[in-house]
N, C-alpha and C. Protein backbone atom coordinates (compact mmCIF):
# COMPACT_ATOMS: atom_id res chain seq x y z
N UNK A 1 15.47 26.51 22.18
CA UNK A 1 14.98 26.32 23.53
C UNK A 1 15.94 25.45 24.29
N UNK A 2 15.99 26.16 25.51
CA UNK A 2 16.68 25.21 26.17
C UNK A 2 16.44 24.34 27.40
N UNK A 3 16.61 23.18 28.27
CA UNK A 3 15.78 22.28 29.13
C UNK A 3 16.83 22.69 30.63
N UNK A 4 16.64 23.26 31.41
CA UNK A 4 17.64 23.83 32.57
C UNK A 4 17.06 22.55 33.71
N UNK A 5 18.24 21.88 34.54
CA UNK A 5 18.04 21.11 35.32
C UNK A 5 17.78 22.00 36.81
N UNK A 6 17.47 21.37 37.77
CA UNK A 6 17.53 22.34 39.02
C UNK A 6 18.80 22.82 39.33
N UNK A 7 19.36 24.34 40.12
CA UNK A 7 20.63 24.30 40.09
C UNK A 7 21.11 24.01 39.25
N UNK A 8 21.23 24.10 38.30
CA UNK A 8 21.81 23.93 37.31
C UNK A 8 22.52 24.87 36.09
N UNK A 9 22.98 24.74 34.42
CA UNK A 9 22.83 25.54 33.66
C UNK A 9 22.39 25.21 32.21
N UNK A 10 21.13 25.82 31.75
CA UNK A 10 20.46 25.26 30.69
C UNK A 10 21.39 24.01 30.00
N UNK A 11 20.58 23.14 29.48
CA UNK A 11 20.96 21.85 28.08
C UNK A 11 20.39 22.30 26.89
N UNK A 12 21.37 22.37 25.83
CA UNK A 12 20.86 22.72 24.95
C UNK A 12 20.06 21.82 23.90
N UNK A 13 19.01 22.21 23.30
CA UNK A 13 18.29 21.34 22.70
C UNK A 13 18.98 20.21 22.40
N UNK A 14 18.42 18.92 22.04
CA UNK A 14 18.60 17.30 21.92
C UNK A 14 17.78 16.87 21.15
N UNK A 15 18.00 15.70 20.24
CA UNK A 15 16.84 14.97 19.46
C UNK A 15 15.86 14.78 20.57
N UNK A 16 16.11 14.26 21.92
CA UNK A 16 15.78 14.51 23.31
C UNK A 16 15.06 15.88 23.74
N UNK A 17 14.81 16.50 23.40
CA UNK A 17 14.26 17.70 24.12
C UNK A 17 13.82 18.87 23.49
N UNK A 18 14.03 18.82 21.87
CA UNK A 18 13.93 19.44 20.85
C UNK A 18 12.27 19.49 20.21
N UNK A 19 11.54 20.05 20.23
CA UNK A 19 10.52 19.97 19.18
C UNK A 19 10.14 18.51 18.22
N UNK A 20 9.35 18.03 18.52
CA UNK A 20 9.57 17.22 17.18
C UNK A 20 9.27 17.37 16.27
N UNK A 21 9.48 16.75 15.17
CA UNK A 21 9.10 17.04 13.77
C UNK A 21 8.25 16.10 13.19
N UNK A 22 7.60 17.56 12.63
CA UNK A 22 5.94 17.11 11.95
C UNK A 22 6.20 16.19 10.43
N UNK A 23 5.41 14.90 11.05
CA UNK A 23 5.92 14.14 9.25
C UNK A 23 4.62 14.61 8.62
N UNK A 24 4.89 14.20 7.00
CA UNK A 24 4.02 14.55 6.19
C UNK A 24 2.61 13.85 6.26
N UNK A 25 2.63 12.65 7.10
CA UNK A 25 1.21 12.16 7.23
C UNK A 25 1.11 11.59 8.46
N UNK A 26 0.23 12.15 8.62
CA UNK A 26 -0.50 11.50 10.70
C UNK A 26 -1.16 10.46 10.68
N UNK A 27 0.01 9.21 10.84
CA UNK A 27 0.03 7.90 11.23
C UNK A 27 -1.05 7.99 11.92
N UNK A 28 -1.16 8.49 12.79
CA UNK A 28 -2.84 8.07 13.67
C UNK A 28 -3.56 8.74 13.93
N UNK A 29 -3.53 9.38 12.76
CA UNK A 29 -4.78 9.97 12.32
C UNK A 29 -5.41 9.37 11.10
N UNK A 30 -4.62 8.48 10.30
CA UNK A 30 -5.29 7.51 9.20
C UNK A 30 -5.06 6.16 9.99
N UNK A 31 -5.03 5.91 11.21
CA UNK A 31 -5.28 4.69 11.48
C UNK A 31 -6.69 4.78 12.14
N UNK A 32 -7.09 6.11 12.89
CA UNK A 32 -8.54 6.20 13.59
C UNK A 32 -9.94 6.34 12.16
N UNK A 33 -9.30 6.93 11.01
CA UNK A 33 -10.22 7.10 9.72
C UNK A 33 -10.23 5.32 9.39
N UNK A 34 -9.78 4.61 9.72
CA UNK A 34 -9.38 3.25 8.88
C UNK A 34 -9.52 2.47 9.97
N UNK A 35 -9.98 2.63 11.49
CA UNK A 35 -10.07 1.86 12.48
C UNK A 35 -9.00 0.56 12.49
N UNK A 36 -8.08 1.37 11.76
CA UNK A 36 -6.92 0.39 12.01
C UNK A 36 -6.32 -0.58 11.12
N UNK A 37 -6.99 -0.59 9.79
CA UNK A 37 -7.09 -1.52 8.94
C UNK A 37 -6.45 -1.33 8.17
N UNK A 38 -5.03 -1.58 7.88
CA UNK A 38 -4.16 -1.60 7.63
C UNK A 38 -3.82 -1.39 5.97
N UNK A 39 -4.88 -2.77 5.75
CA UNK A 39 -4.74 -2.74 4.23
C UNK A 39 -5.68 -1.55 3.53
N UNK A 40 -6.60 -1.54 4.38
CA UNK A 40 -7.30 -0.15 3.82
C UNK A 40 -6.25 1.08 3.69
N UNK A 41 -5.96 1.43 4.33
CA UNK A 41 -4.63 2.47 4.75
C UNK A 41 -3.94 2.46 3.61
N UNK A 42 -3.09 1.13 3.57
CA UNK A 42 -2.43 1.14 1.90
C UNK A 42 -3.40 1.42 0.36
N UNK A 43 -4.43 1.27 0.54
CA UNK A 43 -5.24 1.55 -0.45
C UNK A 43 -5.02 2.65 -0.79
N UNK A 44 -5.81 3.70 0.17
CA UNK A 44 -6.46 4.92 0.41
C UNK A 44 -4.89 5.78 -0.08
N UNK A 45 -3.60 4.98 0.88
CA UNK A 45 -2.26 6.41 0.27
C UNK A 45 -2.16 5.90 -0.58
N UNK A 46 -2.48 4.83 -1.22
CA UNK A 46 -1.96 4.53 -2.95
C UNK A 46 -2.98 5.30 -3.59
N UNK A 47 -4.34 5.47 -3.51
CA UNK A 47 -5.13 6.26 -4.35
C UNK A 47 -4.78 7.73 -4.36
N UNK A 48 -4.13 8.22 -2.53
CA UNK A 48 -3.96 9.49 -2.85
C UNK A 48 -2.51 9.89 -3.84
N UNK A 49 -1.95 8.97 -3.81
CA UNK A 49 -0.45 8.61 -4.46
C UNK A 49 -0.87 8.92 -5.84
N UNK A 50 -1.58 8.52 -6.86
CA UNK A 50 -2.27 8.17 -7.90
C UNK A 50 -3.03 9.47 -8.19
N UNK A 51 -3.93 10.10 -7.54
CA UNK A 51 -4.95 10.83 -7.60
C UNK A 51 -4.05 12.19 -7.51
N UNK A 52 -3.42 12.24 -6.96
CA UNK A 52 -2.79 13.64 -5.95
C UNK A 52 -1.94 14.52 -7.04
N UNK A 53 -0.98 13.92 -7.57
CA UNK A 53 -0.11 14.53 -9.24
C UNK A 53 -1.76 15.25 -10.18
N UNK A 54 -2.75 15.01 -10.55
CA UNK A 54 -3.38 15.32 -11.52
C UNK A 54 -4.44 16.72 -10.70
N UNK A 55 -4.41 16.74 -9.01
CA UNK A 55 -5.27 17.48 -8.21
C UNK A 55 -4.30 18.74 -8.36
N UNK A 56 -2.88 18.67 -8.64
CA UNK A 56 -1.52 19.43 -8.41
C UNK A 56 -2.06 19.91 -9.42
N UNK A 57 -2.02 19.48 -10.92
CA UNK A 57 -1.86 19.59 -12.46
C UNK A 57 -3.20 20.61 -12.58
N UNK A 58 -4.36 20.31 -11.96
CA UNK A 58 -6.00 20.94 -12.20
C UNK A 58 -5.63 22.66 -11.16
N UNK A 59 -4.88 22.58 -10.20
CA UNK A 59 -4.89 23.49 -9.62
C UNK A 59 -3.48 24.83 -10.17
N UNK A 60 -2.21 23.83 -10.55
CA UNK A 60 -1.69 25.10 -11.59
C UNK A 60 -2.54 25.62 -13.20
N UNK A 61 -3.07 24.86 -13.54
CA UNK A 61 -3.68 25.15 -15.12
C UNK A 61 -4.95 25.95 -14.76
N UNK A 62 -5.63 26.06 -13.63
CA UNK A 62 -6.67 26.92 -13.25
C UNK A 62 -6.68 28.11 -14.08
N UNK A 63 -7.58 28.28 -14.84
CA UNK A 63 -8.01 29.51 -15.26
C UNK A 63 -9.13 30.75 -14.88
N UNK A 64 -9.25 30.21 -13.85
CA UNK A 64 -10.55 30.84 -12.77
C UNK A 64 -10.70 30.82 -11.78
N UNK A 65 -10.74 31.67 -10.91
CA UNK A 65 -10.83 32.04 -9.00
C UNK A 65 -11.94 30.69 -9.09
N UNK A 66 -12.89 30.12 -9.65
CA UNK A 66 -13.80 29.38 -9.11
C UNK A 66 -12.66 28.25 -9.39
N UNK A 67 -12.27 27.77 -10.74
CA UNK A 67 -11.24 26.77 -10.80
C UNK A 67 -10.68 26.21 -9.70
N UNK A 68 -9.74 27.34 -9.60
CA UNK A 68 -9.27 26.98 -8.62
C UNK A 68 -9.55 26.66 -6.97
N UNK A 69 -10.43 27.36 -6.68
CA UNK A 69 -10.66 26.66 -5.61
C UNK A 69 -11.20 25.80 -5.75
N UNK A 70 -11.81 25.29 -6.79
CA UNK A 70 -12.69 23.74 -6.80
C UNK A 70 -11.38 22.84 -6.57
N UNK A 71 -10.66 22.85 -7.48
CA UNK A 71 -9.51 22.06 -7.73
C UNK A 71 -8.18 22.25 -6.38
N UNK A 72 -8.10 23.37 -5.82
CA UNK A 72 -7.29 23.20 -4.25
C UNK A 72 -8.25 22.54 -3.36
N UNK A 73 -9.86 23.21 -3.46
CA UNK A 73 -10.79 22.34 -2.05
C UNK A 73 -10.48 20.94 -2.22
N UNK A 74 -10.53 19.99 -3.65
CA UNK A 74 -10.57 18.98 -3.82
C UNK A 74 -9.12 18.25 -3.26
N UNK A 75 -8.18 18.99 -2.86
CA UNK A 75 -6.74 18.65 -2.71
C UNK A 75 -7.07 18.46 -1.49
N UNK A 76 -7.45 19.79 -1.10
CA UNK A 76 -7.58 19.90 0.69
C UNK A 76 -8.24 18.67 1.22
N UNK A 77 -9.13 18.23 0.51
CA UNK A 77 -10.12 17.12 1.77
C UNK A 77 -9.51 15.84 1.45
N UNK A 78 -8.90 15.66 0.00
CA UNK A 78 -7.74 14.12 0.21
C UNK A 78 -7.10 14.34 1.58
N UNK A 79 -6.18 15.51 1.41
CA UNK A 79 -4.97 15.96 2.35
C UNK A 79 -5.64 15.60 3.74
N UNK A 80 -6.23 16.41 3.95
CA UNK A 80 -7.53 15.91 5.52
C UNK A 80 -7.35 14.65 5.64
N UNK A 81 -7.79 13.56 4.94
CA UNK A 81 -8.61 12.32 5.27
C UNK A 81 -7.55 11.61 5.46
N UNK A 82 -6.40 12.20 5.09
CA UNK A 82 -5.11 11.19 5.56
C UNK A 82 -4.47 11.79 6.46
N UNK A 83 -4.29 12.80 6.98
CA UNK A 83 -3.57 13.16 7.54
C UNK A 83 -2.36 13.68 7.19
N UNK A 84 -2.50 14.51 6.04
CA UNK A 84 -1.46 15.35 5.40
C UNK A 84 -1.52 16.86 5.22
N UNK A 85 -1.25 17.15 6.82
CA UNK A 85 -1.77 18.73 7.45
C UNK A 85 -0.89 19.38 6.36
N UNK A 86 0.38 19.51 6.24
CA UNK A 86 1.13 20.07 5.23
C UNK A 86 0.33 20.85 4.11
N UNK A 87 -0.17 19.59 3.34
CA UNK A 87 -0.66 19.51 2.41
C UNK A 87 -1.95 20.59 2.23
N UNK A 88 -2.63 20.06 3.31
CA UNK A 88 -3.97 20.40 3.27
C UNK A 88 -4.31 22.18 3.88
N UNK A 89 -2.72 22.53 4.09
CA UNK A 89 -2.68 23.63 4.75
C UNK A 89 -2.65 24.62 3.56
N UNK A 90 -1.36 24.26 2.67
CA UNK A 90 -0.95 24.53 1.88
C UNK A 90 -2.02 24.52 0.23
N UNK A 91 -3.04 24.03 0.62
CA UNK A 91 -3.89 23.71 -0.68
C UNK A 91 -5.12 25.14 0.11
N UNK A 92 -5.46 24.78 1.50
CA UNK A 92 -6.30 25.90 1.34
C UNK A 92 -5.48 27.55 1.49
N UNK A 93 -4.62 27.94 1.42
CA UNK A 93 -4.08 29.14 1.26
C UNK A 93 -4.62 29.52 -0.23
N UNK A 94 -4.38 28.14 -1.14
CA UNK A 94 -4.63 28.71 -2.21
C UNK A 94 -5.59 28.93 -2.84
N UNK A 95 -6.74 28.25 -2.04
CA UNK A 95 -8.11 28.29 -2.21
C UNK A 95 -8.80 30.06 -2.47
N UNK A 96 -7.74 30.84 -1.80
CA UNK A 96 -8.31 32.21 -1.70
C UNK A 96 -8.37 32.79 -3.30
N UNK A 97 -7.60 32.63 -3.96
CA UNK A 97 -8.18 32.64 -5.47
C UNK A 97 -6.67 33.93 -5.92
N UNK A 98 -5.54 33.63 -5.71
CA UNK A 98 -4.65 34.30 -6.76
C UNK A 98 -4.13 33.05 -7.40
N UNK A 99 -4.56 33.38 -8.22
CA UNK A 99 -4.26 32.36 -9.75
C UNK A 99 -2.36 31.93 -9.98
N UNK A 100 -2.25 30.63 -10.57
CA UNK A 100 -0.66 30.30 -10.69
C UNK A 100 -0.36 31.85 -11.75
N UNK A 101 0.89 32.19 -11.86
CA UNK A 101 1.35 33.58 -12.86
C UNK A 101 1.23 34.75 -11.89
N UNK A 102 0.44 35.23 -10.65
CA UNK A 102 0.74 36.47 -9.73
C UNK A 102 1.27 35.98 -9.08
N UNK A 103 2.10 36.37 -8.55
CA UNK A 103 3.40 36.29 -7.43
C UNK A 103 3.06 35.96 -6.26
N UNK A 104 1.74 35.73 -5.60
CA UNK A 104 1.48 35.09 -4.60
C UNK A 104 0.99 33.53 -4.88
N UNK A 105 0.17 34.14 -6.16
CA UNK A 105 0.13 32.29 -6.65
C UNK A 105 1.12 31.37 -6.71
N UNK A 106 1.92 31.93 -7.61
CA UNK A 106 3.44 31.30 -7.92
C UNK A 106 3.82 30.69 -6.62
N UNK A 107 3.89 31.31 -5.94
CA UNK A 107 4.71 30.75 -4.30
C UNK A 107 3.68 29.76 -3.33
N UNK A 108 2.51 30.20 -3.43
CA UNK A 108 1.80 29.51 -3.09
C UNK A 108 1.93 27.92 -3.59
N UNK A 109 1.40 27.69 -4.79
CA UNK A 109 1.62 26.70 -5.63
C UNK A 109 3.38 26.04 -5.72
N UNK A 110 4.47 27.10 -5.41
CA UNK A 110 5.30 25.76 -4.78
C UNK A 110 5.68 25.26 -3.58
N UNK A 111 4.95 26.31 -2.74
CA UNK A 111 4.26 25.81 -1.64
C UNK A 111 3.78 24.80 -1.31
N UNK A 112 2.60 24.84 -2.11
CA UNK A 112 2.31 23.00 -2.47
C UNK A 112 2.80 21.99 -2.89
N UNK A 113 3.34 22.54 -4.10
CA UNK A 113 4.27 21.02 -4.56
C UNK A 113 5.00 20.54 -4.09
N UNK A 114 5.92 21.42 -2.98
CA UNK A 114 7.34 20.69 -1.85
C UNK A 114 6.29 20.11 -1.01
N UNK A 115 5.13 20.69 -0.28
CA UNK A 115 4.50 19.77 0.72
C UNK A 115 4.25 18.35 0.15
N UNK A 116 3.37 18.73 -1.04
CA UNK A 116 2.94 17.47 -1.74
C UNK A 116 4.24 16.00 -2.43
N UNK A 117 5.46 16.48 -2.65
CA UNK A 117 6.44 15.82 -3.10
C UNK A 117 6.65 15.24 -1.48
N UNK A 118 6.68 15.74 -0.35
CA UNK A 118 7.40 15.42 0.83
C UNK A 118 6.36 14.32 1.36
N UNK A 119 5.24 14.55 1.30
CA UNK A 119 3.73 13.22 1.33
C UNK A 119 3.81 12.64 0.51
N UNK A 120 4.21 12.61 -0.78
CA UNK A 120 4.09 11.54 -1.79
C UNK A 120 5.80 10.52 -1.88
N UNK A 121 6.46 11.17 -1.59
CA UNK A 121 7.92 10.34 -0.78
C UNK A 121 7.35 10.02 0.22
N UNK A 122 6.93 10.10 1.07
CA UNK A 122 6.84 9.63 2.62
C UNK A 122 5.59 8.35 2.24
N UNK A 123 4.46 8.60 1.50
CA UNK A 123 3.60 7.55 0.88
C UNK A 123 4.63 6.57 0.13
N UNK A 124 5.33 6.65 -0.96
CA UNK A 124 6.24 5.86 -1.45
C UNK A 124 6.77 4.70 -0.26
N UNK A 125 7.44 5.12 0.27
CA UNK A 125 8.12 4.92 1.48
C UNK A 125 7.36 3.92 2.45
N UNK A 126 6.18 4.16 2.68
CA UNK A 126 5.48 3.42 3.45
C UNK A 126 4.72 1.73 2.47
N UNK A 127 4.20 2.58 1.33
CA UNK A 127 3.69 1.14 1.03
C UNK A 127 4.75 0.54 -0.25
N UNK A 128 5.96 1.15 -0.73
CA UNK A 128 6.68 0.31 -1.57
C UNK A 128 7.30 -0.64 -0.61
């Protein structure tokens, strides 16, 4: 895209004028869940920090369309409550029930894990 002045001839996109880019967790969207409370905040991404590797682990080892969506829904509403659209996008795709091993699972599921590695760096990051 480009930003055209009056009379002018288009500017081409700029860190300035470019789209921005979506981080892995919506700063204020876990500051309105946490009314701001900072240390709560660090809690909550350290639990999802903690919790989030074993929600990954329950949802590739799924052996059942119900499995699994128990174990992606359960991903999805961490992902929600912090503000890790990525995540939470990426967990309910897989909720629809092709299992890790069919070729939509497979992709799906690393689908997730790059979202989930890119929130769990970006969590690192914030409270180390």
């Amino acid at each position: 895209m480009s930003v055209a002045a009056p009379n002018s001839t288009p500017i081409p996109d700029t860190p300035a004028t470019a789209a921005p880019r979506r981080r892995p967790i919506d700063l204020v969207h876990l500051a309105r869940q946490t009314h701001g409370n900072r240390d709560l905040e660090a809690e909550i991404l350290a639990l999802f920090l903690r919790q989030s590797p074993q929600q990954l682990a329950r949802i590739a080892a799924a052996a059942s369309p119900e499995a699994l969506f128990e174990a992606a829904h359960q991903l999805k509403g961490s992902a929600r409550a912090i503000g890790a659209w990525t995540v939470a996008d990426s967990a309910e795709a897989i909720e629809g029930g092709d299992l890790p091993g069919s070729t939509v699972g497979n992709d799906r599921l690393a689908t997730l894990e790059r979202a989930l590695a890119g929130a769990n760096d970006f969590i690192r990051a914030l409270i180390d």
